[in-house]
Protein backbone atom coordinates (compact mmCIF):
# COMPACT_ATOMS: atom_id res chain seq x y z
CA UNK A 1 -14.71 -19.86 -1.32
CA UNK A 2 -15.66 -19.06 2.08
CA UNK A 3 -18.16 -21.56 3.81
CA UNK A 4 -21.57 -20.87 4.97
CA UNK A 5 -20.20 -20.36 8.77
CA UNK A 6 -17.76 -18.49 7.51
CA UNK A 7 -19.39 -15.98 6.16
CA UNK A 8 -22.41 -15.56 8.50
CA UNK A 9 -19.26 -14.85 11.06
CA UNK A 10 -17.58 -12.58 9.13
CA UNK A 11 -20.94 -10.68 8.69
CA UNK A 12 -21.90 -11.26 12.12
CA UNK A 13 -18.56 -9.79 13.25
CA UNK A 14 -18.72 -6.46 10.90
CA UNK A 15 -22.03 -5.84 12.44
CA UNK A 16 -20.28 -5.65 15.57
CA UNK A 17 -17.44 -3.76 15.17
CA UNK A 18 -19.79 -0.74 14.34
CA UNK A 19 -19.69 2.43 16.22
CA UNK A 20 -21.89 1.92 19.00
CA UNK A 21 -23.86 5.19 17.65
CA UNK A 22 -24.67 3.07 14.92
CA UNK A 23 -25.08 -0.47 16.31
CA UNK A 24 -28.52 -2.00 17.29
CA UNK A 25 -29.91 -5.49 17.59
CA UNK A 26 -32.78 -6.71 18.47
CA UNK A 27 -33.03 -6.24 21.92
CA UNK A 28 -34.71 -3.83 24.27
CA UNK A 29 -31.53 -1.91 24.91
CA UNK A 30 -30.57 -2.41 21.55
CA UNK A 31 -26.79 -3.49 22.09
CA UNK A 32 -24.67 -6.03 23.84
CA UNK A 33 -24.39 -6.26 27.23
CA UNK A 34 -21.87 -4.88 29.28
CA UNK A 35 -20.86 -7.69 31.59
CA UNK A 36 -20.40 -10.13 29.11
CA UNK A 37 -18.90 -8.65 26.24
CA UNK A 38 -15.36 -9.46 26.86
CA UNK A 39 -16.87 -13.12 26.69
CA UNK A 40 -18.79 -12.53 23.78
CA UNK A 41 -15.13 -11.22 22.09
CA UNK A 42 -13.24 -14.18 23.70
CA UNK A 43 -15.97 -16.55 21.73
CA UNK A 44 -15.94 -14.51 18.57
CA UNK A 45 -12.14 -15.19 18.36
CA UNK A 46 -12.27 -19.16 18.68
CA UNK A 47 -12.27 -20.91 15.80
CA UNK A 48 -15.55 -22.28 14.26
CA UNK A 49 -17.65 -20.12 17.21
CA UNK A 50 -19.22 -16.68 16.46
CA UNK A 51 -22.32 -15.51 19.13
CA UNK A 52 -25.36 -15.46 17.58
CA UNK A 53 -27.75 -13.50 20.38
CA UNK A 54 -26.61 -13.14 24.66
CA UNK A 55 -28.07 -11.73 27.45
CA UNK A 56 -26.49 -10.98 30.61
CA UNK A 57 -29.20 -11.37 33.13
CA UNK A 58 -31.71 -8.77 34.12
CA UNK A 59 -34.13 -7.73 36.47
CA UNK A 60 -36.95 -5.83 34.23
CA UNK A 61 -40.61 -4.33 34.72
CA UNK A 62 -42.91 -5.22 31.92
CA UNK A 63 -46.20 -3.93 31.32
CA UNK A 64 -48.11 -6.62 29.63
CA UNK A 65 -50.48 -5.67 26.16
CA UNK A 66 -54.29 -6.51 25.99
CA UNK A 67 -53.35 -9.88 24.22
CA UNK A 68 -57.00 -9.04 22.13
CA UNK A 69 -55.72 -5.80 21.21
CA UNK A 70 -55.12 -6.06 17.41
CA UNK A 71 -53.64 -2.53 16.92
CA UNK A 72 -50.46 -0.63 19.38
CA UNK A 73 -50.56 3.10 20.04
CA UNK A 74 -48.11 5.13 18.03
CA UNK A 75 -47.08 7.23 21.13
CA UNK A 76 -46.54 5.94 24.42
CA UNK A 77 -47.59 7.00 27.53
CA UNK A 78 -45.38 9.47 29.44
CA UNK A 79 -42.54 7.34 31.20
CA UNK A 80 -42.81 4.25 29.40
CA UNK A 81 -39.77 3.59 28.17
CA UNK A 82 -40.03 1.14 25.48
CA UNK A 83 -42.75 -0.54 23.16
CA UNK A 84 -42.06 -4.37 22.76
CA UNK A 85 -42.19 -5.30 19.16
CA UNK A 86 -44.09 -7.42 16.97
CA UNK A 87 -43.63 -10.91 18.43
CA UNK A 88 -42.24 -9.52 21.92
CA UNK A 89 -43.85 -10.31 25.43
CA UNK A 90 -47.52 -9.64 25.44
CA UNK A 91 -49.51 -7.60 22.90
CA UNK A 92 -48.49 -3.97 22.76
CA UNK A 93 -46.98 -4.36 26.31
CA UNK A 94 -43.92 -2.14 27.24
CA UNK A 95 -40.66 -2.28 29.04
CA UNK A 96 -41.10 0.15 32.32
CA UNK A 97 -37.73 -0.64 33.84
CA UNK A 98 -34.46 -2.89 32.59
CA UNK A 99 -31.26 -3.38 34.28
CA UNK A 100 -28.68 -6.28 33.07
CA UNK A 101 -26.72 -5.49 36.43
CA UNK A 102 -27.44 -5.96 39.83
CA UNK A 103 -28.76 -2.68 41.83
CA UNK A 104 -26.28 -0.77 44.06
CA UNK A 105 -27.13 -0.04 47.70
CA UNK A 106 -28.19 3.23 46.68
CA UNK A 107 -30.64 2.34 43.77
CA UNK A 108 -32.26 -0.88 46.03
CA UNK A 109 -32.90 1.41 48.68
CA UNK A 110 -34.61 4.70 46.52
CA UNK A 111 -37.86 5.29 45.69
CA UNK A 112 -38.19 1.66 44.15
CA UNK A 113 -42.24 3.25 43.45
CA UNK A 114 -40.93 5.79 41.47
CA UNK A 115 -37.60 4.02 39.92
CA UNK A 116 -39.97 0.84 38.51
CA UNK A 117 -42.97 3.30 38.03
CA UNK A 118 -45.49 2.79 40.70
CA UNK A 119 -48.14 4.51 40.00
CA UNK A 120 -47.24 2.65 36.61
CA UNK A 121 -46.21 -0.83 37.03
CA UNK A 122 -47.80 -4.08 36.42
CA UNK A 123 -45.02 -6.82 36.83
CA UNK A 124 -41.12 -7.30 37.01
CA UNK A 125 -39.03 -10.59 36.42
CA UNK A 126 -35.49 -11.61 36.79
CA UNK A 127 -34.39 -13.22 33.68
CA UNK A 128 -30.85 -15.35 33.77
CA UNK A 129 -28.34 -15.30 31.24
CA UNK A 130 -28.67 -16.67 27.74
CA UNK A 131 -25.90 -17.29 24.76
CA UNK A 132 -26.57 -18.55 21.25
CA UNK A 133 -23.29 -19.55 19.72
CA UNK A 134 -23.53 -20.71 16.15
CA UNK A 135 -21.20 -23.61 15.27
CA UNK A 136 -19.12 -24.61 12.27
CA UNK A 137 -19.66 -27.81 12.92
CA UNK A 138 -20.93 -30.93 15.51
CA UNK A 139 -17.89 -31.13 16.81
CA UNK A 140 -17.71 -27.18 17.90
CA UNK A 141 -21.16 -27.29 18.87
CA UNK A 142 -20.17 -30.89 21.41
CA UNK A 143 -16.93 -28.31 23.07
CA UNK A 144 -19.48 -26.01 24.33
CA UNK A 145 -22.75 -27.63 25.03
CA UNK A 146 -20.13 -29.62 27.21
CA UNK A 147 -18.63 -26.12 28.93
CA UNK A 148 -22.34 -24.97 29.31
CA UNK A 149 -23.40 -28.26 31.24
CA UNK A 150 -20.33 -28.25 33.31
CA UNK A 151 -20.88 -24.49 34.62
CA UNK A 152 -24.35 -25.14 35.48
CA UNK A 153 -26.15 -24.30 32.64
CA UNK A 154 -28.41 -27.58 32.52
CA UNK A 155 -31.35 -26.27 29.90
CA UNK A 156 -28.51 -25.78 27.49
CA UNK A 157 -28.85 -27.92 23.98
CA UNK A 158 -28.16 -27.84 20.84
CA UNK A 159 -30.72 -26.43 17.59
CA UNK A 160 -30.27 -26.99 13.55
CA UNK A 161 -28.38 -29.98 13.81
CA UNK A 162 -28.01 -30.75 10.43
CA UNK A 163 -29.11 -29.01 6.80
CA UNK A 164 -31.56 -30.76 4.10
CA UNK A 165 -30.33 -28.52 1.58
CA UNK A 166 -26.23 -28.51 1.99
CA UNK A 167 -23.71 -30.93 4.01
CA UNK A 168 -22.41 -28.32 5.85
CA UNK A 169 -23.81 -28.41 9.86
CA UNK A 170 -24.04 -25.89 11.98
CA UNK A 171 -25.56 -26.21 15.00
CA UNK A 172 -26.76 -23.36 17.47
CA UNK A 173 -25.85 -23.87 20.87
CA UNK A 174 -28.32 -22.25 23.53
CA UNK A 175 -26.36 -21.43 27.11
CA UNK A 176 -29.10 -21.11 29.31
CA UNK A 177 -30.39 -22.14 33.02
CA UNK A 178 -34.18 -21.44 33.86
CA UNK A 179 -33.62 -22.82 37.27
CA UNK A 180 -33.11 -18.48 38.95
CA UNK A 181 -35.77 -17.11 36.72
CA UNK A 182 -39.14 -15.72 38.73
CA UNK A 183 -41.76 -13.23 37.97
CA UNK A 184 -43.67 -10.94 40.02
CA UNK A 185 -47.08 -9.48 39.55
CA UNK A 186 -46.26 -6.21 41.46
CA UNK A 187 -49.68 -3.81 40.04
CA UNK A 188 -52.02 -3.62 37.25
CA UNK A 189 -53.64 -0.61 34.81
CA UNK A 190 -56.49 0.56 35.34
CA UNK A 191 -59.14 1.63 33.63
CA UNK A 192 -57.62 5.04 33.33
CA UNK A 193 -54.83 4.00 32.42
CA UNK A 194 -53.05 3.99 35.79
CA UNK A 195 -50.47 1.55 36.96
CA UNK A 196 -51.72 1.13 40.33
CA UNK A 197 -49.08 -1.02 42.75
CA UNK A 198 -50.09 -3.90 44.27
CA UNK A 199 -47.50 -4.05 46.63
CA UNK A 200 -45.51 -1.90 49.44
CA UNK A 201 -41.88 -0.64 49.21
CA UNK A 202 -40.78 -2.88 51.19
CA UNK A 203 -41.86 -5.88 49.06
CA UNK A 204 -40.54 -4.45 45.84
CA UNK A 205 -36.92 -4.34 47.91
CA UNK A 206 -37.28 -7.79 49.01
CA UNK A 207 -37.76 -9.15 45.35
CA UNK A 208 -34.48 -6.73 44.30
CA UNK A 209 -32.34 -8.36 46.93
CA UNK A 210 -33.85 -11.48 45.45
CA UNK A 211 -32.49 -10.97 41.93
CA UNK A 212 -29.20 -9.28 42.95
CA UNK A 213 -28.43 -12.39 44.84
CA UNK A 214 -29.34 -14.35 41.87
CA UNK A 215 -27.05 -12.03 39.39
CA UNK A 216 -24.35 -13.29 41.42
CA UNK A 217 -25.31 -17.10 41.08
CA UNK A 218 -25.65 -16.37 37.57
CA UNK A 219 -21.64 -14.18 36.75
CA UNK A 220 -20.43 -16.96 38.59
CA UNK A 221 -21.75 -19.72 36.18
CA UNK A 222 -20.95 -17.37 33.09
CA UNK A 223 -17.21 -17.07 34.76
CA UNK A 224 -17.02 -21.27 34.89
CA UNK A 225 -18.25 -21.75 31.39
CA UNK A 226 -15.39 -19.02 29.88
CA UNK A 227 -13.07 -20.92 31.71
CA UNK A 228 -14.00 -24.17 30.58
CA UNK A 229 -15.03 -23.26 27.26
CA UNK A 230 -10.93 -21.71 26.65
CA UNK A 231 -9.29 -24.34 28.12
CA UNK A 232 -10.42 -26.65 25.78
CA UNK A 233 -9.35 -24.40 23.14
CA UNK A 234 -5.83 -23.84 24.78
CA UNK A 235 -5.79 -27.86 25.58
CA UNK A 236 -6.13 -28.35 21.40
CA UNK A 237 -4.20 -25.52 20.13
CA UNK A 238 -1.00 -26.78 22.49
CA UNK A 239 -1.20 -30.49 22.42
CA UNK A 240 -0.33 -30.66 18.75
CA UNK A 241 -2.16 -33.45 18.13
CA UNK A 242 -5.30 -33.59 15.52
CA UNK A 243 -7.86 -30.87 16.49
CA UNK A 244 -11.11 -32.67 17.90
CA UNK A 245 -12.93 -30.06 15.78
CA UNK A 246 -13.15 -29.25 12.26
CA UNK A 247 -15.44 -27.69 10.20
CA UNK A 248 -16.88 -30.08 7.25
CA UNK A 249 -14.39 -28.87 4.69
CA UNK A 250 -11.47 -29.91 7.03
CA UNK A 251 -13.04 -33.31 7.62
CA UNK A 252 -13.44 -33.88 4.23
CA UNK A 253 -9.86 -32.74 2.89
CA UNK A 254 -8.34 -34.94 6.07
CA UNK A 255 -10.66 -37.67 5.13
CA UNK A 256 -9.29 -37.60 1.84
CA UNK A 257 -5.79 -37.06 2.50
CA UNK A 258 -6.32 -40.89 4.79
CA UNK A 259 -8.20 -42.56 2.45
CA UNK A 260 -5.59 -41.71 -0.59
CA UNK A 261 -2.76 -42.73 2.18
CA UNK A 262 -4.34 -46.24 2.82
CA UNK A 263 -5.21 -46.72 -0.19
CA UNK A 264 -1.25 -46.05 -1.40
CA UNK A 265 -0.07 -48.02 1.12
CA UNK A 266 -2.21 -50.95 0.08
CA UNK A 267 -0.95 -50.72 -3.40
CA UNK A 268 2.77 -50.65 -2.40
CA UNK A 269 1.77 -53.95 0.11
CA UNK A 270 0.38 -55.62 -3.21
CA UNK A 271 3.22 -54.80 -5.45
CA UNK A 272 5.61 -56.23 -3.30
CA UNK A 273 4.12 -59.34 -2.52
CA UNK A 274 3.54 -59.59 -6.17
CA UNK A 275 7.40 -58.88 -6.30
CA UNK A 276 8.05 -61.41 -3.88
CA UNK A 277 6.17 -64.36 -5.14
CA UNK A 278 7.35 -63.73 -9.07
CA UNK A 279 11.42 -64.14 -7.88
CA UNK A 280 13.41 -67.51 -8.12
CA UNK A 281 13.95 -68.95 -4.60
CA UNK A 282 17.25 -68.67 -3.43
CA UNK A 283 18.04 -72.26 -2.84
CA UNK A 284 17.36 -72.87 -6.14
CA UNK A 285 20.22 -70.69 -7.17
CA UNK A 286 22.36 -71.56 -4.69
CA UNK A 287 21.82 -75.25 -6.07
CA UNK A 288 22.51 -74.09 -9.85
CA UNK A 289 25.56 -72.87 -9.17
CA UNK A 290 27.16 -75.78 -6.74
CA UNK A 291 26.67 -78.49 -9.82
């Protein structure tokens, strides 16, 4: 029988190996990110690792609800081009503009009114990159909080660290760094429902080059903790010596298998000092025989 990680992975894993007409998560764009889903393969093909949620980084304009507002619109108003969801950033707000890459030379230097909606924007942010990778065990979960910390990625830590219910662990390891996040307040709606900008052109091109810069910081981090993160693999898999991590059905068979071992070789110690102790000297005989 399959443990629990093992088959959250396996159903993680067939949810994303669907056609990407048919895949969505969670997330505003609704499917992984580009620039790291080699990385989010490489992970899913470790042992005792499968990615639970990631984000790449993005710069984003967010319109923010009326946090009293009780009730969203149905419809949304021409150009908005998503609704955040129940339990998403602000009450009723909406995603105006999200990009998990840095902007080319020709998108920076556009109509950045137009592109982030001025005449409709309220705010934008850079976010950094984030990974949830759930764990067989505290073992896996130790291998890459330790990659994480290594590449820079000094907010990371470790969640569900152990189970009331079952003696199975399995941590969730959060990759993250808030230290290149900022946010903007770059306009605000009106009472017309205009976004009206706050700001000039030339401001809203200074906080791109801002967060472009930034993207770079951050693909260089993600870059260090793949590399780390597989070495250690590679350093276990070709060292043959014991894994440093098992999941808690391992540990228990290998704790078995050395208790049964000790305990065997304690017995066979025993019997032959029993042995030993029960036979005639051999002076003794040697004597019997001379007379």
């Amino acid at each position: 029988m399959p443990t629990r990680f093992e088959a959250r992975k396996q159903k993680i894993l067939e949810q994303l190996d669907a056609p990407d007409g048919e895949y969505h998560d969670l997330s505003p764009k609704g499917s992984v990110d580009a620039p790291i889903r080699d990385l989010i393969g490489e992970i899913n093909s470790l042992p005792g690792l499968v990615t639970t949620s990631s984000c790449s980084g993005r710069i984003s304009v967010f319109l923010e609800g009326r946090k009293a507002d009780n009730e969203v619109p149905d419809a949304l108003p021409e150009g908005e081009s998503s609704r955040a969801g129940p339990g998403g950033k602000g009450g009723g707000g909406a995603w105006l503009f999200i990009s998990h890459t840095p902007l080319g030379r020709d998108e920076a230097t556009g109509d950045l009114m137009s592109k982030f909606g001025l005449d409709k924007v309220e705010a934008t942010e850079e976010t950094p990159s984030i990974l949830h990778v759930l764990s067989a065990s505290m073992d896996h979960a130790q291998g890459v909080l330790t990659a994480a910390l290594a590449a820079g990625f000094r907010e990371s830590g470790a969640v569900s660290l152990g189970s009331a219910k079952t003696a199975e662990s399995n941590p969730i390891v959060a990759v993250r760094s808030a230290g290149y996040s900022f946010d903007s307040i770059i306009g605000y709606r009106d009472g017309d429902g205009r976004n009206v900008a706050l700001v000039d052109e030339r401001y809203l091109r200074t906080l791109v080059n801002i967060a472009n810069e930034r993207f770079n910081v951050n693909f260089d981090r993600i870059s260090r903790f793949r590399k780390a993160l597989l070495e250690t693999y590679e350093a276990t898999a070709t060292s043959g010596s014991k894994p440093d991590w098992e999941d808690a059905d391992a540990r228990k068979r290998r704790k078995r298998e050395e208790g049964l071992a000790r305990q065997q070789a304690l017995q066979t110690q025993v019997s032959r000092e029993e042995n030993n102790s029960s036979a005639p000297e051999n002076t003794d005989s040697m004597e019997g025989i001379s007379s």
